[in-house]
PDB file of N, CA and C in Angstrom:
ATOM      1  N   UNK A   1       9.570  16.766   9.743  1.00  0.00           N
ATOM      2  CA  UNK A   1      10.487  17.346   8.774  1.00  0.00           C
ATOM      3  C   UNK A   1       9.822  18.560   8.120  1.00  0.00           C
ATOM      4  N   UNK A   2      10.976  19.089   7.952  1.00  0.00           N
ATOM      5  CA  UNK A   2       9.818  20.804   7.235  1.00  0.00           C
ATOM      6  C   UNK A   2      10.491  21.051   5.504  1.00  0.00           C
ATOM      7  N   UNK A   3       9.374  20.985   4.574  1.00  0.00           N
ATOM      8  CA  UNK A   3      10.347  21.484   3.514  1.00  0.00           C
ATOM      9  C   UNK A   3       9.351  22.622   3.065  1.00  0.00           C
ATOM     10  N   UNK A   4      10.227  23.463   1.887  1.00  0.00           N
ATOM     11  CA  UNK A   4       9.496  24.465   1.552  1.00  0.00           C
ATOM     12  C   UNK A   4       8.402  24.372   0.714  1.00  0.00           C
ATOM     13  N   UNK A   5       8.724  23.234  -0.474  1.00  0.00           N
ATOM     14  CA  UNK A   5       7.433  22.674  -1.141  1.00  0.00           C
ATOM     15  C   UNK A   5       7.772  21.843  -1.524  1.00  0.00           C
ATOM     16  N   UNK A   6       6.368  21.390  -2.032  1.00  0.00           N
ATOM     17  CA  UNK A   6       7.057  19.766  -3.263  1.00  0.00           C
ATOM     18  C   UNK A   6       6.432  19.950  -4.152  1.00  0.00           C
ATOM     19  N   UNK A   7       6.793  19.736  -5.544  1.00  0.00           N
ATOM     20  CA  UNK A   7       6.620  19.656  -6.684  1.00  0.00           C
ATOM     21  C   UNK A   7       5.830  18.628  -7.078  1.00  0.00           C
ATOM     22  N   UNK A   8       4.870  18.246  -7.607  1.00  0.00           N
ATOM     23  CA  UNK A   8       4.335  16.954  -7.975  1.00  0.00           C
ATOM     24  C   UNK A   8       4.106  17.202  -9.339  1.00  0.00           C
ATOM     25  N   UNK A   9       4.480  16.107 -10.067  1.00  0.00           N
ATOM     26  CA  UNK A   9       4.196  15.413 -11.671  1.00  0.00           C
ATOM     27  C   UNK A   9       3.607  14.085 -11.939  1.00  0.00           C
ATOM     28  N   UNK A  10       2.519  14.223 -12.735  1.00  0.00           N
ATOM     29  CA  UNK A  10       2.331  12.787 -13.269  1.00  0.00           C
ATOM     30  C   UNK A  10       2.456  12.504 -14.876  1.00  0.00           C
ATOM     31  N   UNK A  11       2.875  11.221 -14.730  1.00  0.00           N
ATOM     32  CA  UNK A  11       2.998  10.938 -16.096  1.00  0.00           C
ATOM     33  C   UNK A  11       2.669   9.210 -16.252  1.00  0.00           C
ATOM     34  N   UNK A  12       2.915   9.055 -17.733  1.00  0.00           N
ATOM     35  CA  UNK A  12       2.444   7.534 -17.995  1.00  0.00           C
ATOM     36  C   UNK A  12       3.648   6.331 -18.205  1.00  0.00           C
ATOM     37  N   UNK A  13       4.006   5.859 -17.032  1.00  0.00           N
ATOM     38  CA  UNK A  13       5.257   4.507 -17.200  1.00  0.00           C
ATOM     39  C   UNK A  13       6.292   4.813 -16.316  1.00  0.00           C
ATOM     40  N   UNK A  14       7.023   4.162 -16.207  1.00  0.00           N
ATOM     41  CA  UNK A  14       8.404   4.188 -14.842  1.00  0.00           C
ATOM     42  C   UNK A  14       9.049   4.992 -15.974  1.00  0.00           C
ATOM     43  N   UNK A  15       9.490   4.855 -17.245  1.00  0.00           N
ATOM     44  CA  UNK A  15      10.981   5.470 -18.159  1.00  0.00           C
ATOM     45  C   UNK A  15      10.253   7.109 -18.187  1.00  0.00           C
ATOM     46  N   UNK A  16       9.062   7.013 -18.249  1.00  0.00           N
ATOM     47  CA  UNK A  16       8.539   8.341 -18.603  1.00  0.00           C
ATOM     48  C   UNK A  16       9.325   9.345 -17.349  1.00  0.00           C
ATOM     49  N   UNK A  17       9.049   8.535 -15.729  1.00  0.00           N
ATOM     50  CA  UNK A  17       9.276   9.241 -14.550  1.00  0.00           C
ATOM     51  C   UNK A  17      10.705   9.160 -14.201  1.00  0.00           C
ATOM     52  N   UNK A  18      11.308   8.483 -14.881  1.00  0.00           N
ATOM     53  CA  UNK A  18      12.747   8.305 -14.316  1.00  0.00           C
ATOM     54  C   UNK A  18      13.209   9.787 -15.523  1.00  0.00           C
ATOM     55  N   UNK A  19      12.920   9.619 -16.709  1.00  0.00           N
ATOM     56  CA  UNK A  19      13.029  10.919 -17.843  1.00  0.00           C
ATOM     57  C   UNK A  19      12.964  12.589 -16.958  1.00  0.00           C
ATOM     58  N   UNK A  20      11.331  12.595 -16.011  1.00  0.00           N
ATOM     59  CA  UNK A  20      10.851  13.669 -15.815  1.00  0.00           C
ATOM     60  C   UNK A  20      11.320  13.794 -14.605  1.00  0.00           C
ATOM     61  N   UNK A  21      12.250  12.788 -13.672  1.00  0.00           N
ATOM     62  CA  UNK A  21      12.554  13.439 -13.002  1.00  0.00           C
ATOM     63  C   UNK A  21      14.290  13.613 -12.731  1.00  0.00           C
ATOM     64  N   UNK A  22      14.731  13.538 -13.818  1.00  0.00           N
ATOM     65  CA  UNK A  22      16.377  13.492 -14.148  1.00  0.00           C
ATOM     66  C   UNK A  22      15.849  14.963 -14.824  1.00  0.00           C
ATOM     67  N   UNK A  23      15.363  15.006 -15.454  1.00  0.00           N
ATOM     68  CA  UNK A  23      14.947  16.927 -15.829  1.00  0.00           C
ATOM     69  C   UNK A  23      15.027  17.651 -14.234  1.00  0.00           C
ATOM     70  N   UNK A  24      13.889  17.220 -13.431  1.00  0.00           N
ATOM     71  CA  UNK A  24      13.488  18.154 -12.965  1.00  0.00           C
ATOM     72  C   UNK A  24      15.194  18.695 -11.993  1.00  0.00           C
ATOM     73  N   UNK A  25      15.552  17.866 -11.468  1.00  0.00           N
ATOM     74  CA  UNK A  25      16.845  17.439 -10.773  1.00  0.00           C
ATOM     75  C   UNK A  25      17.960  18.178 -11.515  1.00  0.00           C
ATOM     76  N   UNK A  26      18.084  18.246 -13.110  1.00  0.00           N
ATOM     77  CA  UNK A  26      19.195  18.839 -13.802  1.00  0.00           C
ATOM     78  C   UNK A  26      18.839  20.573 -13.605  1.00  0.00           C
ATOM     79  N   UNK A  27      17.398  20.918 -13.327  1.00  0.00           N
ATOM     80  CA  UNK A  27      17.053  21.855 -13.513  1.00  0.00           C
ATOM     81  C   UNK A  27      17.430  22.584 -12.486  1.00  0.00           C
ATOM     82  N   UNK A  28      17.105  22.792 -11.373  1.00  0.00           N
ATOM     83  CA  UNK A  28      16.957  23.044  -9.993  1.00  0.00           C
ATOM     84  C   UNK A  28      17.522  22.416  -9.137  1.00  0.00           C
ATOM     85  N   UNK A  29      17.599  23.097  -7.650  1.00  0.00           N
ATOM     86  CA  UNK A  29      18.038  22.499  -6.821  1.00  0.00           C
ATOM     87  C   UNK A  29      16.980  21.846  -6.308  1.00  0.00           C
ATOM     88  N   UNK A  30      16.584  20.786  -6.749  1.00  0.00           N
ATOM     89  CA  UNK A  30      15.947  19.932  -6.003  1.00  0.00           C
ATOM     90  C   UNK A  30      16.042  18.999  -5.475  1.00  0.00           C
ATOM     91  N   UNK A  31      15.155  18.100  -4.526  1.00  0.00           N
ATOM     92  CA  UNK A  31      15.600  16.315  -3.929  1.00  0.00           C
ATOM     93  C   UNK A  31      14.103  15.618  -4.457  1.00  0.00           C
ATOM     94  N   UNK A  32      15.326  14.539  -5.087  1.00  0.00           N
ATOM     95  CA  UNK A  32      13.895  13.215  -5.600  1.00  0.00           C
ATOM     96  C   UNK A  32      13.436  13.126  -4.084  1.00  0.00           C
ATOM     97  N   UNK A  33      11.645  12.594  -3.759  1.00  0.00           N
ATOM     98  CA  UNK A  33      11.305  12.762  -2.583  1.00  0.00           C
ATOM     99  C   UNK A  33      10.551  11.000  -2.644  1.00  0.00           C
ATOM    100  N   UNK A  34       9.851  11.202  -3.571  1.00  0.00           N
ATOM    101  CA  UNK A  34       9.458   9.515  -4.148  1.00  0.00           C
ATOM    102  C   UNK A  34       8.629   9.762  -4.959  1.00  0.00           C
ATOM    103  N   UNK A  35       7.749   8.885  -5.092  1.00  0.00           N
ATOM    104  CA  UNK A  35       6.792   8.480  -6.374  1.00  0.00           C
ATOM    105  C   UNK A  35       5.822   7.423  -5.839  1.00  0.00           C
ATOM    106  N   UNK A  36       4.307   7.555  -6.691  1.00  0.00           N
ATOM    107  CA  UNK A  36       3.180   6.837  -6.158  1.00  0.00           C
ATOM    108  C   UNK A  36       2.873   6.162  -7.536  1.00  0.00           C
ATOM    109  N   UNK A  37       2.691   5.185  -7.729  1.00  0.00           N
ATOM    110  CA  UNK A  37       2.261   4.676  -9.264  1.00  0.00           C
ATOM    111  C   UNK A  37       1.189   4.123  -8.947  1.00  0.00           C
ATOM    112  N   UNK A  38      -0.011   4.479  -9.970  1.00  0.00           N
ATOM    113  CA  UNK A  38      -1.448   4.660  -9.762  1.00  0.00           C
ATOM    114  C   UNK A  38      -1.847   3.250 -10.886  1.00  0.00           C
ATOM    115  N   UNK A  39      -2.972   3.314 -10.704  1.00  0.00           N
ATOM    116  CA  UNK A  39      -3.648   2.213 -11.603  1.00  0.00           C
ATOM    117  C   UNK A  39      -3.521   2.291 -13.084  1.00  0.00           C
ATOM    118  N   UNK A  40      -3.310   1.990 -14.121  1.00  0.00           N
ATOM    119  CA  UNK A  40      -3.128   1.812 -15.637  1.00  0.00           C
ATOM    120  C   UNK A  40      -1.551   2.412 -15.991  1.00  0.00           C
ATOM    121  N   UNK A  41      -0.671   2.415 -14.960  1.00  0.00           N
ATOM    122  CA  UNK A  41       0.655   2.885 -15.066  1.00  0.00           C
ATOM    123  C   UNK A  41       1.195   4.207 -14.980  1.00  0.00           C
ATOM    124  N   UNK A  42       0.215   4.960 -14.294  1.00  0.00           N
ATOM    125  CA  UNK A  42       0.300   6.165 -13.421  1.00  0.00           C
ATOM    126  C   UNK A  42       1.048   6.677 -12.848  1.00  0.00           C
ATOM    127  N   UNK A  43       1.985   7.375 -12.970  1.00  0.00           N
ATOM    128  CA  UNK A  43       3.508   7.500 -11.579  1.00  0.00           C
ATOM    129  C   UNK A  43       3.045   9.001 -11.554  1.00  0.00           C
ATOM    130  N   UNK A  44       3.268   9.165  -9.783  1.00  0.00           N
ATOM    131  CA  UNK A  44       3.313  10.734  -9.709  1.00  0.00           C
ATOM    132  C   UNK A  44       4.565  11.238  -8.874  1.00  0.00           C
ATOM    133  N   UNK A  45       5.798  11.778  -9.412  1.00  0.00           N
ATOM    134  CA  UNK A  45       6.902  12.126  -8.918  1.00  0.00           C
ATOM    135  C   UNK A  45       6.641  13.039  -8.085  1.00  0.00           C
ATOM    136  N   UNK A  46       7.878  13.214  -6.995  1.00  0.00           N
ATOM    137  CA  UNK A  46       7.554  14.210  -5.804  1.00  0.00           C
ATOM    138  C   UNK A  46       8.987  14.596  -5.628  1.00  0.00           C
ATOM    139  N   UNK A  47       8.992  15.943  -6.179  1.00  0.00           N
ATOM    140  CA  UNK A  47      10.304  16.666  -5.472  1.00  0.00           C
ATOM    141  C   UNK A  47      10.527  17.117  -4.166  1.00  0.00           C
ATOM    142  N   UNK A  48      11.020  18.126  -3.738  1.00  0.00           N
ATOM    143  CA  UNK A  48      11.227  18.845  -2.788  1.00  0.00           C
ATOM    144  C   UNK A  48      12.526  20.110  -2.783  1.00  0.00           C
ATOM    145  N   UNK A  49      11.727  21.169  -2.459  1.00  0.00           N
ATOM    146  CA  UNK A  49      13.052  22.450  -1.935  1.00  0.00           C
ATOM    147  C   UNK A  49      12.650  23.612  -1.735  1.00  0.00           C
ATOM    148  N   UNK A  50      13.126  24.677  -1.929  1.00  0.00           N
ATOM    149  CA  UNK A  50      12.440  25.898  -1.909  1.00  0.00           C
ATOM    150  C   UNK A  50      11.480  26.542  -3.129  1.00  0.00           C
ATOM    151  N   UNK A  51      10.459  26.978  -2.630  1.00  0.00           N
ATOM    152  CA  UNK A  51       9.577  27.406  -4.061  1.00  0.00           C
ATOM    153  C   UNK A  51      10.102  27.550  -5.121  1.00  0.00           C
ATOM    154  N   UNK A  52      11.008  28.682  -5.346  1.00  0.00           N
ATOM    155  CA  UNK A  52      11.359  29.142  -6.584  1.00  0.00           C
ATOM    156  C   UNK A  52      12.099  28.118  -7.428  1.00  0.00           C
ATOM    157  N   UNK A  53      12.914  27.092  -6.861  1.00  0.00           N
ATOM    158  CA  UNK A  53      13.396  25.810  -7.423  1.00  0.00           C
ATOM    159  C   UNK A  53      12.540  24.560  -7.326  1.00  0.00           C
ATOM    160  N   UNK A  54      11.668  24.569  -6.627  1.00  0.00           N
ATOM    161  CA  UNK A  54      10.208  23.449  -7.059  1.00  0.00           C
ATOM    162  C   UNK A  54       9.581  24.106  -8.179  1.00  0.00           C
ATOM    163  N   UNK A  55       9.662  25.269  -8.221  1.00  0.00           N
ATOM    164  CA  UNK A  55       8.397  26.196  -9.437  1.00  0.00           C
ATOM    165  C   UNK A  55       9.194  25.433 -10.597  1.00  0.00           C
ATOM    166  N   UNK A  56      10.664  26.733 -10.472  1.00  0.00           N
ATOM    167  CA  UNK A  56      11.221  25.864 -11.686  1.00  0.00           C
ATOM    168  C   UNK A  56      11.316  24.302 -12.600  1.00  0.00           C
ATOM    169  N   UNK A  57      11.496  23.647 -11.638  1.00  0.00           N
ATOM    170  CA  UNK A  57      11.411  22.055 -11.903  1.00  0.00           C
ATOM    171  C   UNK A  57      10.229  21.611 -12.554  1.00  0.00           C
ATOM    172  N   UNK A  58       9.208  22.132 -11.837  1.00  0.00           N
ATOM    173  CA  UNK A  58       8.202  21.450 -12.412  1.00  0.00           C
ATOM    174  C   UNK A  58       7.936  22.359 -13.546  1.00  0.00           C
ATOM    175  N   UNK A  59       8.150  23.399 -13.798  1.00  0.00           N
ATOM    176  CA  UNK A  59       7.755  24.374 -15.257  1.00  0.00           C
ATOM    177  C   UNK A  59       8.932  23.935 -16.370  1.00  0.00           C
ATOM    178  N   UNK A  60       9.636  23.847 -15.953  1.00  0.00           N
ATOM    179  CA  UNK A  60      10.324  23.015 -16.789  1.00  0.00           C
ATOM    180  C   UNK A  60      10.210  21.762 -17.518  1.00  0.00           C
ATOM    181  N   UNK A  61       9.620  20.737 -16.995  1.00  0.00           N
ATOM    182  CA  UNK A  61       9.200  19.517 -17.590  1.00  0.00           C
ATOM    183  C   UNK A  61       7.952  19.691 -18.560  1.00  0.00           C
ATOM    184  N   UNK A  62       6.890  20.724 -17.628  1.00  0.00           N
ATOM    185  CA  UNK A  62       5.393  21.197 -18.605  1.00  0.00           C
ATOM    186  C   UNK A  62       5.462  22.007 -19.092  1.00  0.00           C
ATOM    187  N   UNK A  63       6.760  22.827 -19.515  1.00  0.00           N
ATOM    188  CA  UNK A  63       6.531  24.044 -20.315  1.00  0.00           C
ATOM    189  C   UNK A  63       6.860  23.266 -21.942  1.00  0.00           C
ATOM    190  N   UNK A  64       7.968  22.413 -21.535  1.00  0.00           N
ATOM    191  CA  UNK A  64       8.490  21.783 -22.604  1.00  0.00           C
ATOM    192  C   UNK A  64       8.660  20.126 -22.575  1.00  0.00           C
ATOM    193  N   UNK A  65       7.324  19.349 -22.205  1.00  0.00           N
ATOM    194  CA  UNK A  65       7.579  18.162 -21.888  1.00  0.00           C
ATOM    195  C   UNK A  65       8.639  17.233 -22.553  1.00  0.00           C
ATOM    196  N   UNK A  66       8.823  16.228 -22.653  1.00  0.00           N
ATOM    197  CA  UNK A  66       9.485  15.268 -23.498  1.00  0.00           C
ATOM    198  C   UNK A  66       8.660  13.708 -23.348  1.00  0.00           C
ATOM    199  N   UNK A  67       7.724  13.962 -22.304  1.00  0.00           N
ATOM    200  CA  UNK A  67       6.781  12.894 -22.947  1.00  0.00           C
ATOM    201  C   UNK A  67       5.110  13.585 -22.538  1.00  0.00           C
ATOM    202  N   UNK A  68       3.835  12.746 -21.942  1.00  0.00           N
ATOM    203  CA  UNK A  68       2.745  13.604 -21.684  1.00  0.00           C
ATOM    204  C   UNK A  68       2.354  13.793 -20.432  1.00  0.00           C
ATOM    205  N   UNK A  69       2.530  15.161 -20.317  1.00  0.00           N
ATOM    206  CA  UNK A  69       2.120  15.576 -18.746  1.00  0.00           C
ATOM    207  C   UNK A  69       0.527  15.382 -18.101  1.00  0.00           C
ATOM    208  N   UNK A  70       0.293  14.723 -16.987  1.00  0.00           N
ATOM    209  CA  UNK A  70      -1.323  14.366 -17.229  1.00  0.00           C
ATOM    210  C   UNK A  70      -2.050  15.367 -15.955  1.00  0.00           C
ATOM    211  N   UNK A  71      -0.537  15.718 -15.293  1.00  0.00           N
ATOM    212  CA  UNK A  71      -1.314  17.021 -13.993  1.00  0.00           C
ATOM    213  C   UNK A  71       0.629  17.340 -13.572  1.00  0.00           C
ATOM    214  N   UNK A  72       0.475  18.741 -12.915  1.00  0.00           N
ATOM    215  CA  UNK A  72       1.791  19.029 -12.441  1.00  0.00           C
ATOM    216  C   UNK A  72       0.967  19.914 -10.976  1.00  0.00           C
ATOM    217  N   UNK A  73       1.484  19.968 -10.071  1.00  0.00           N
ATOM    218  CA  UNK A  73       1.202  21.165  -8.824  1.00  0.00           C
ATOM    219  C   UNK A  73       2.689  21.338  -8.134  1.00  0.00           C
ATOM    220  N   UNK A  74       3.027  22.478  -7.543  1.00  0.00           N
ATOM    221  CA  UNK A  74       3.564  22.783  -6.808  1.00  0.00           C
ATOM    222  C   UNK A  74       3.172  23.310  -5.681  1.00  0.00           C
ATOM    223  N   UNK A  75       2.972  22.769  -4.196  1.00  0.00           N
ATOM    224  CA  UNK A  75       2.394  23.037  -3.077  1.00  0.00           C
ATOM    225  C   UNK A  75       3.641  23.978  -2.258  1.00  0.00           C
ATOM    226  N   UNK A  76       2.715  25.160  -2.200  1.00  0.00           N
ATOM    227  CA  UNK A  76       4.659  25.774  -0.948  1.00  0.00           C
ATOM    228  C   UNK A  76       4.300  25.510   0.299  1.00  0.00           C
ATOM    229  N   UNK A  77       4.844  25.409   1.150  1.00  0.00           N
ATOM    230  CA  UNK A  77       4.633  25.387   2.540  1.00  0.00           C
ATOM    231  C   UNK A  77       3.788  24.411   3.210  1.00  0.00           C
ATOM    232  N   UNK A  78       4.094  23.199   2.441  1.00  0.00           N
ATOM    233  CA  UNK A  78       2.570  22.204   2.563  1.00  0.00           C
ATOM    234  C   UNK A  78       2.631  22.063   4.114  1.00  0.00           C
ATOM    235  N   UNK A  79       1.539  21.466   4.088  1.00  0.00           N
ATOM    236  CA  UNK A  79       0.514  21.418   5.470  1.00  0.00           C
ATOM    237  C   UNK A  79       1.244  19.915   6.340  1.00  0.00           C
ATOM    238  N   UNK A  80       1.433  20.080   7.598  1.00  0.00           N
ATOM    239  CA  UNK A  80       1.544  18.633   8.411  1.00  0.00           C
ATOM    240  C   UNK A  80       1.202  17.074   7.673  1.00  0.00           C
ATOM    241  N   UNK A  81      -0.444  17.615   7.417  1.00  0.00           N
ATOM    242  CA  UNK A  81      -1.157  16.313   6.712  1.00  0.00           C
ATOM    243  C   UNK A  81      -0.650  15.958   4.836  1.00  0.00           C
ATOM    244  N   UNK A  82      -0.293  16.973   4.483  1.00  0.00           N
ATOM    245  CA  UNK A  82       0.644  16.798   3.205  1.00  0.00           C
ATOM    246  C   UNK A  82       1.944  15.561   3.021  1.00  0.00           C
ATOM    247  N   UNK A  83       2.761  17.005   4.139  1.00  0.00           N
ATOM    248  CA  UNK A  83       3.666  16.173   4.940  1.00  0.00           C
ATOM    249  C   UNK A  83       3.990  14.920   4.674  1.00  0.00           C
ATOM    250  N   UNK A  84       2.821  14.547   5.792  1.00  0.00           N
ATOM    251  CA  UNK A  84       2.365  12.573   6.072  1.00  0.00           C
ATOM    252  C   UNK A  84       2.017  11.970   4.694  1.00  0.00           C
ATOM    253  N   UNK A  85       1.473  12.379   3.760  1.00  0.00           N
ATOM    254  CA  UNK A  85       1.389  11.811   2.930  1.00  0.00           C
ATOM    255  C   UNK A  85       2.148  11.271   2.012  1.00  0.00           C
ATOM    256  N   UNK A  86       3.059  12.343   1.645  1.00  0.00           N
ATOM    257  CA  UNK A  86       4.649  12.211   0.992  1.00  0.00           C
ATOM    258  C   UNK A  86       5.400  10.892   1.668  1.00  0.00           C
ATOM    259  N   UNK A  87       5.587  10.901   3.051  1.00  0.00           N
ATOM    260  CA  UNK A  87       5.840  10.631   3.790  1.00  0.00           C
ATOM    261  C   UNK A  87       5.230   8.988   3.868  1.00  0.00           C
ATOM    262  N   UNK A  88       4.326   8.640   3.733  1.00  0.00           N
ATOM    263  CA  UNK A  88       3.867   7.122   3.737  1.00  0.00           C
ATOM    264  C   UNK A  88       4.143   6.487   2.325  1.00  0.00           C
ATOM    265  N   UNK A  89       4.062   7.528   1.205  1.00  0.00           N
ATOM    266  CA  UNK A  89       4.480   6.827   0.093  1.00  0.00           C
ATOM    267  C   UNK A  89       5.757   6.726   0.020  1.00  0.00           C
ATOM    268  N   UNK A  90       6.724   7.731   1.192  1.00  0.00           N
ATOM    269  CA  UNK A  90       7.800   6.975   0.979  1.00  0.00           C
ATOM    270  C   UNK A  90       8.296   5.619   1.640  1.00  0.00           C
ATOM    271  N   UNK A  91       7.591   5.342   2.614  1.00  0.00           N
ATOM    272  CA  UNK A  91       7.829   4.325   3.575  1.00  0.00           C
ATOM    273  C   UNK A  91       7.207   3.189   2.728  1.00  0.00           C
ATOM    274  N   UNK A  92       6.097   3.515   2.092  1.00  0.00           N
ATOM    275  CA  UNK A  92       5.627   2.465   1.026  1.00  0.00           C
ATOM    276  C   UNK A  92       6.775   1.972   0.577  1.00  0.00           C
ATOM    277  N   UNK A  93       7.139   2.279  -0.611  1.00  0.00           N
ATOM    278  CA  UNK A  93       8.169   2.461  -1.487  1.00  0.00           C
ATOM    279  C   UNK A  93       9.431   1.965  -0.820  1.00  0.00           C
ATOM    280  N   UNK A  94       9.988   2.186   0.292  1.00  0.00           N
ATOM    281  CA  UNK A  94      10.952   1.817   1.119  1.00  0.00           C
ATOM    282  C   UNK A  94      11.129   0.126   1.245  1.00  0.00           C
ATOM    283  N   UNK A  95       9.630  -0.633   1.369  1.00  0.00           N
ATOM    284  CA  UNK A  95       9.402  -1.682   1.724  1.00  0.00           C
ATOM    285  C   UNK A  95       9.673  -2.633   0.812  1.00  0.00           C
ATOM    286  N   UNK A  96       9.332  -2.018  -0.819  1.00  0.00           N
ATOM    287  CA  UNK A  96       9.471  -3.287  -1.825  1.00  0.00           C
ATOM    288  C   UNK A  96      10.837  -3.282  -2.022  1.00  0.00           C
TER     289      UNK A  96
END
């Protein structure tokens, strides 16, 4: 599958990520892609679309959070091995 980038956010709790990513989504044309929730309640959301609407999305949530942003990146053109990664956390995620 080829996308143009993905947006990544982390934040602290499921309400925090369901919050940051109903923003990012109202903002832009973007697609929820999934989410990885890390140890002490860690979630890192993953958009997807074309740069200028991944940029947006995610500058939007960290320019003006509504809860605490703990890292944001936007990758353009990610790599095969990116890709796969997105990609297993969604199949993760698929399973429960």
């Amino acid at each position: 599958m080829r996308y143009g980038a993905f947006g990544l956010v982390e934040v602290l709790g499921e309400s925090n990520a369901v919050i940051v990513t109903d923003q990012m989504l109202k903002t832009a044309e973007v697609q929820y892609e999934t989410k990885d929730t890390k140890c002490g309640g860690h979630v890192l959301v993953f958009v997807s679309g074309d740069v200028a609407a991944v940029s947006a999305a995610v500058a939007r949530v960290t320019e003006n959070p509504m809860c605490k942003i703990f890292g944001s990146a936007v990758i353009s053109n990610p790599t095969e091995e990116t890709v796969n990664v997105v990609e297993m956390f969604k199949a993760r995620n698929a399973k429960k």
